[in-house]
C-alpha atoms as a PDB file:
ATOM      1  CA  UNK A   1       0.000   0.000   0.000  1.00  0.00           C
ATOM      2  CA  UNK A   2       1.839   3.235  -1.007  1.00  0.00           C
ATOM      3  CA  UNK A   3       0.241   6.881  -1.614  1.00  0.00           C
ATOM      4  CA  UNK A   4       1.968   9.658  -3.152  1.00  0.00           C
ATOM      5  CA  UNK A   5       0.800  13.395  -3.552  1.00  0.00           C
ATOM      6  CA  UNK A   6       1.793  15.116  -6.615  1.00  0.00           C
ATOM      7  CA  UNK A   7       2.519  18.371  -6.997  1.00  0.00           C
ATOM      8  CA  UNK A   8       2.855  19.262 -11.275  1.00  0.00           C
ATOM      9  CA  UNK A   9       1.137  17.906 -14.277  1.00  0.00           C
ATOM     10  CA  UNK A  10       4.386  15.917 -15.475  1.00  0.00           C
ATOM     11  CA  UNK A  11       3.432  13.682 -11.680  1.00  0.00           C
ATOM     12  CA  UNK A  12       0.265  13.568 -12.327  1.00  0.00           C
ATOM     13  CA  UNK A  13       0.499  12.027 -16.308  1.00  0.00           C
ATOM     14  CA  UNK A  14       3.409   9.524 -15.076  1.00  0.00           C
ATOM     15  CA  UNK A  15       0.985   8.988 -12.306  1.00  0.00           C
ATOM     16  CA  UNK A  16      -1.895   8.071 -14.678  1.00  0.00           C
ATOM     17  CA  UNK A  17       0.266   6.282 -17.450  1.00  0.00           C
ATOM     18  CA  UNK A  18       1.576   3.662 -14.410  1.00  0.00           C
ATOM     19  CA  UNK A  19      -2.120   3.455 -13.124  1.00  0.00           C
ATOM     20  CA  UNK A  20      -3.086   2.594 -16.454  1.00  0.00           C
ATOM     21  CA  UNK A  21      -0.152  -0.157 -16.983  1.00  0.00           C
ATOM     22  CA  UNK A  22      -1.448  -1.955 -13.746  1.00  0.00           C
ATOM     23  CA  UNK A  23      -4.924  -2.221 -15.095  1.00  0.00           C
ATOM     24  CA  UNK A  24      -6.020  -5.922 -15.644  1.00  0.00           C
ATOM     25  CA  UNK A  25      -9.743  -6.306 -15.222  1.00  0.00           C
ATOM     26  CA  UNK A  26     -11.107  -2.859 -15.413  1.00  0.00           C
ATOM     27  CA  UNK A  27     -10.656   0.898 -15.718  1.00  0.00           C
ATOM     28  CA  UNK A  28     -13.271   3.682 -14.625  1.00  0.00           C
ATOM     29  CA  UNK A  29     -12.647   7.163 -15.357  1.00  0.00           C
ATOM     30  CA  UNK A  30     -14.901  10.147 -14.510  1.00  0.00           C
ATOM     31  CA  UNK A  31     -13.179  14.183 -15.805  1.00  0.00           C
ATOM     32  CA  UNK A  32     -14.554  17.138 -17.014  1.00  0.00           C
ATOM     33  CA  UNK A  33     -13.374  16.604 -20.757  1.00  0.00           C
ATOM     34  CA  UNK A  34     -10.237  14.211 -20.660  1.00  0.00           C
ATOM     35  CA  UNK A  35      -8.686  17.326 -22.068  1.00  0.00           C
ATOM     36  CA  UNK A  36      -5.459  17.129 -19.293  1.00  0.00           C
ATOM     37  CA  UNK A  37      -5.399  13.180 -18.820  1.00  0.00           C
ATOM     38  CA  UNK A  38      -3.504  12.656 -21.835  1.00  0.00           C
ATOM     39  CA  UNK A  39      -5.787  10.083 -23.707  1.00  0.00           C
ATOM     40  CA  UNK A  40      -4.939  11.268 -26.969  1.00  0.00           C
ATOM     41  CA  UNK A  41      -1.031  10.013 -26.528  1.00  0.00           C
ATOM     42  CA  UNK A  42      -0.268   6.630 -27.793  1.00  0.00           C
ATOM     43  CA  UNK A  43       1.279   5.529 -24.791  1.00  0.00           C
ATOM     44  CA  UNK A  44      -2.041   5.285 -23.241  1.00  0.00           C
ATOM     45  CA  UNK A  45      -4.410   4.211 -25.481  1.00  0.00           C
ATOM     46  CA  UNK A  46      -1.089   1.363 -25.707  1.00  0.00           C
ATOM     47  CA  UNK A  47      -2.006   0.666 -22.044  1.00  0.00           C
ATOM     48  CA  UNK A  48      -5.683   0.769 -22.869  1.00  0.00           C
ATOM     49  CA  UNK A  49      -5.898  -1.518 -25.672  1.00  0.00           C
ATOM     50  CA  UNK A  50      -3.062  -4.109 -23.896  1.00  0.00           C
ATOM     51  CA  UNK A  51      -5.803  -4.152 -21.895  1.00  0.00           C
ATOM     52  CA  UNK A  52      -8.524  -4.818 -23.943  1.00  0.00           C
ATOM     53  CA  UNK A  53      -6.833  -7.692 -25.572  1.00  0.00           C
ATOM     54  CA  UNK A  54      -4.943  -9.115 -22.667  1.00  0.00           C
ATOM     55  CA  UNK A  55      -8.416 -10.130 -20.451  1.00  0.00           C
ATOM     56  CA  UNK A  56     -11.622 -10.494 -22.884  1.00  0.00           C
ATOM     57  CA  UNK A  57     -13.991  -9.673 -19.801  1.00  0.00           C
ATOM     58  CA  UNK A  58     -12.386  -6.764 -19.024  1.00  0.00           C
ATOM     59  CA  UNK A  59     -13.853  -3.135 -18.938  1.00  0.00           C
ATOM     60  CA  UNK A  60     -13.647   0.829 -19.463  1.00  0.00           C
ATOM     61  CA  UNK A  61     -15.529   2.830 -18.294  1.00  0.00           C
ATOM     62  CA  UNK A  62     -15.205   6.848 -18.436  1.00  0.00           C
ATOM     63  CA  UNK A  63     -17.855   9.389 -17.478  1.00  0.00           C
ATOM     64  CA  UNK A  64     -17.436  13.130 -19.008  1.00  0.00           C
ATOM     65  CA  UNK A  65     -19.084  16.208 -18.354  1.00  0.00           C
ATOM     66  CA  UNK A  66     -18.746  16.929 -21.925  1.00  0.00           C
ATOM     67  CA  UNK A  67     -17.548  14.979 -24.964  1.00  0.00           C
ATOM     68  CA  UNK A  68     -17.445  17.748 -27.642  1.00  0.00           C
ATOM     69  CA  UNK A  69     -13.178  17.550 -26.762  1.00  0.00           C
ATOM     70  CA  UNK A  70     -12.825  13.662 -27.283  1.00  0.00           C
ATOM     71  CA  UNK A  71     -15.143  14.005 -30.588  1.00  0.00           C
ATOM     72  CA  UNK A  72     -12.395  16.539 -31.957  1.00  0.00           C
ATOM     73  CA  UNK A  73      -8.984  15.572 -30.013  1.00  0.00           C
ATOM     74  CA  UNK A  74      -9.162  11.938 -29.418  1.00  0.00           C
ATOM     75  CA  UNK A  75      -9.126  10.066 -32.893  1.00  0.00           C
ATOM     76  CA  UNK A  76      -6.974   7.118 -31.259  1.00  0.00           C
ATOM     77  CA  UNK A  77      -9.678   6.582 -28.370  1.00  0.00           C
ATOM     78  CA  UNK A  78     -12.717   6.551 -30.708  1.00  0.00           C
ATOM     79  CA  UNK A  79     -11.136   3.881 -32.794  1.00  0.00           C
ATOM     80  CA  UNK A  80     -10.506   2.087 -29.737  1.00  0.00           C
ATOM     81  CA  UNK A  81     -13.903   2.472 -28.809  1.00  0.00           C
ATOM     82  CA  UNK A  82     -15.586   1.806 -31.950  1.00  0.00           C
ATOM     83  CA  UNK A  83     -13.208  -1.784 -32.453  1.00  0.00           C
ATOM     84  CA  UNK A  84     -14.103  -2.467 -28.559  1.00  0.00           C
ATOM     85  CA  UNK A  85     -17.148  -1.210 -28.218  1.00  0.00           C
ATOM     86  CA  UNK A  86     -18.476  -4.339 -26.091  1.00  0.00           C
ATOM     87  CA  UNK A  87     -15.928  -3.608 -23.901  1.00  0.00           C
ATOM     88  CA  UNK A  88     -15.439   0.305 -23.638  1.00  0.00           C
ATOM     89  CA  UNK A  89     -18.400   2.632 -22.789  1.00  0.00           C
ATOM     90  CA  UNK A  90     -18.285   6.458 -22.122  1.00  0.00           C
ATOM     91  CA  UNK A  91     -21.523   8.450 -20.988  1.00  0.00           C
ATOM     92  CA  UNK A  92     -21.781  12.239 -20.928  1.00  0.00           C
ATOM     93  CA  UNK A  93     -23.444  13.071 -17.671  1.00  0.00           C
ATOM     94  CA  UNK A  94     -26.386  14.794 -16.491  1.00  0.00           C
ATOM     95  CA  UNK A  95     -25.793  18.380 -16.109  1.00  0.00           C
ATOM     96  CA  UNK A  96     -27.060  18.203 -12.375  1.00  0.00           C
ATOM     97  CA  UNK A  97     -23.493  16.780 -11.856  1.00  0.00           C
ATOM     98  CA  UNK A  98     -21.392  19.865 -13.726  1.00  0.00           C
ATOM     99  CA  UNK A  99     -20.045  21.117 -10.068  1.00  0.00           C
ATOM    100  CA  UNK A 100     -18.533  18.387  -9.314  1.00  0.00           C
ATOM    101  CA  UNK A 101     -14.526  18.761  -9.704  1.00  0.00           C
ATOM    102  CA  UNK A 102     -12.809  15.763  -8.736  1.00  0.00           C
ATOM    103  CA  UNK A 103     -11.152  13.830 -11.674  1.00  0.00           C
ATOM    104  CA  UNK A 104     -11.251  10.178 -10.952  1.00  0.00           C
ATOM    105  CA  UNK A 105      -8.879   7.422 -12.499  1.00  0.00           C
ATOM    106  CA  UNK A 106      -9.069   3.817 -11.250  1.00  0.00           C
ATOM    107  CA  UNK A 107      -7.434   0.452 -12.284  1.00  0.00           C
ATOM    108  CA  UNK A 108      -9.084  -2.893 -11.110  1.00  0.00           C
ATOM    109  CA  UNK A 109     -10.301  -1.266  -7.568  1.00  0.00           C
ATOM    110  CA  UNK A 110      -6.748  -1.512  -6.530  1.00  0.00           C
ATOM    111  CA  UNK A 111      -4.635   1.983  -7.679  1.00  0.00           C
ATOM    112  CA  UNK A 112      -6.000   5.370  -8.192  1.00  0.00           C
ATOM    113  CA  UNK A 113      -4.741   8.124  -9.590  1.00  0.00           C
ATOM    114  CA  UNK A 114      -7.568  11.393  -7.794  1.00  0.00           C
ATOM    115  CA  UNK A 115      -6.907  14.874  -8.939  1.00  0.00           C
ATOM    116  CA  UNK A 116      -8.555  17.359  -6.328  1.00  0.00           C
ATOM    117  CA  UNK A 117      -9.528  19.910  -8.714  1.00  0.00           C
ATOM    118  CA  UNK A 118     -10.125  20.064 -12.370  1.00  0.00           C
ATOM    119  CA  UNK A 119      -7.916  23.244 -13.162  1.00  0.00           C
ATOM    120  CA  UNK A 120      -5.351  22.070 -10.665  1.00  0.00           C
ATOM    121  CA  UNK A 121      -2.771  19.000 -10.949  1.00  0.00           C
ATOM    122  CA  UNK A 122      -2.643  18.606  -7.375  1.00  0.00           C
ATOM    123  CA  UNK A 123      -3.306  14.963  -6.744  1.00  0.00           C
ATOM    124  CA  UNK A 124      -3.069  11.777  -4.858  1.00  0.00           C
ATOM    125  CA  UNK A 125      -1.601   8.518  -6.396  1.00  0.00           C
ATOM    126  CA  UNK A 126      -2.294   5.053  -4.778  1.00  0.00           C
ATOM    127  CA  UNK A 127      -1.230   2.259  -5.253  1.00  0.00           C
ATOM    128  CA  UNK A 128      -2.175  -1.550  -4.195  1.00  0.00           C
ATOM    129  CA  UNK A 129      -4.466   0.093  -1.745  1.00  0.00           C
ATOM    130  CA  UNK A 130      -8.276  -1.465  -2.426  1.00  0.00           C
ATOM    131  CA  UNK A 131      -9.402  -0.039   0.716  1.00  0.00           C
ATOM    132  CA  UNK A 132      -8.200   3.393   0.450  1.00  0.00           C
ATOM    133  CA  UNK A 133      -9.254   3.225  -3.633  1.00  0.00           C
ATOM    134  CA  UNK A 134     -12.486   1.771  -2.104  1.00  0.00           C
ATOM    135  CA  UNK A 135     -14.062   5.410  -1.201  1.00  0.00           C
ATOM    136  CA  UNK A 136     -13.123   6.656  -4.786  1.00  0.00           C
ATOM    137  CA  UNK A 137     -14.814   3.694  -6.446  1.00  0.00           C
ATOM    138  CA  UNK A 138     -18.156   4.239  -4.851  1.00  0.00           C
ATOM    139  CA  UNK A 139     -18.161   7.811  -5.962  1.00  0.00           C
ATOM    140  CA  UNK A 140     -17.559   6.999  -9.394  1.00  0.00           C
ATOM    141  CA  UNK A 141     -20.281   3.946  -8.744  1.00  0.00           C
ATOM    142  CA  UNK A 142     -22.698   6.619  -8.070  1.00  0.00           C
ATOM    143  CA  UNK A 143     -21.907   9.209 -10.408  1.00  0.00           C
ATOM    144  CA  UNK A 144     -22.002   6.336 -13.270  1.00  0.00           C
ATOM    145  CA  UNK A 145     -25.792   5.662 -11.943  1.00  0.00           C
ATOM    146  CA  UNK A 146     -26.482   8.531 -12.029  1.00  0.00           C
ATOM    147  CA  UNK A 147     -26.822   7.857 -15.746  1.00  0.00           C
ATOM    148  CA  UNK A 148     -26.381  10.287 -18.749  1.00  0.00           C
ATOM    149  CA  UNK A 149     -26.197  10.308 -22.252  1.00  0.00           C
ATOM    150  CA  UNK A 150     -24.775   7.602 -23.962  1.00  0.00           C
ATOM    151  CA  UNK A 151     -21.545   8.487 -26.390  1.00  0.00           C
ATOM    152  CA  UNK A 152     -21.692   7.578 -29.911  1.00  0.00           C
ATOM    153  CA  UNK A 153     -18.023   7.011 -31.660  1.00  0.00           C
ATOM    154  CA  UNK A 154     -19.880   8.158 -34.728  1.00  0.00           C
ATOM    155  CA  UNK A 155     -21.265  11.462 -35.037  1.00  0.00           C
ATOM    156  CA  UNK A 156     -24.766  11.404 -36.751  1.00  0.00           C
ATOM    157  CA  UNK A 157     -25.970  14.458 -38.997  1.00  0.00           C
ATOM    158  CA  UNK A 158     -26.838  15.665 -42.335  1.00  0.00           C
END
């Protein structure tokens, strides 16, 4: 069980590319945009889809409070989403959750990476730790049940 607070955004993306390498059953994410995680580098969508195809039942699961950013900046994630796309689900949710500011990384209930604030890189990194993860994974729980709009890889229009 180890915890680390970091300090700078270089931390914080080493912090979420190693939490991402650990994953072997599941990932849940819940941001604002995914607009500072870093999804749109190689190296994790590498980690993502090792995933993926390493463990057939395994999961992803990310919550945004908007998806206009991963529609424009994120071509590697929607082609990971629309080849695994019985594996990989993203919502947009409801708007009565926009205050919230927490961003909210999580590999197999075990390591965390939690950013306190959105516009901050201040965060906490754990590691082997299910019972201090445990907390963080019933937020996310309940923001995910919250429910919200289901994210198409493909955007419809005339």
């Amino acid at each position: 069980m180890t915890t680390y607070i970091l300090d700078n955004w270089g931390e914080f993306r080493n912090a979420l590319e190693r939490t991402l390498s650990l994953a072997e059953d599941g990932v849940c994410v819940f941001d604002a945009d995914l607009a500072q995680l870093g999804f749109q580098q190689a190296t994790c969508i590498e980690q993502l889809q090792r995933l993926l195809v390493g463990n057939p039942a395994a999961s992803i699961r990310i919550a945004l409070k908007r998806v206009d950013h991963l529609h424009r900046d994120h071509p590697r994630l929607i082609q990971l989403l629309t080849h695994h796309s019985h594996a990989v689900q993203v919502q947009q949710i409801h708007e009565n959750l926009a205050h919230l500011r927490e961003t909210i990384v999580i590999s197999d209930a075990r390591h965390a990476v939690i950013r306190f604030d959105q516009d901050s890189p201040r965060s906490k990194l754990i590691l082997a730790a299910p019972l201090e993860v445990a907390p963080y994974r019933k937020r996310f729980e309940d923001i995910w049940r919250e429910g919200g709009e289901a994210f198409s890889p493909t955007q419809l229009g005339l």
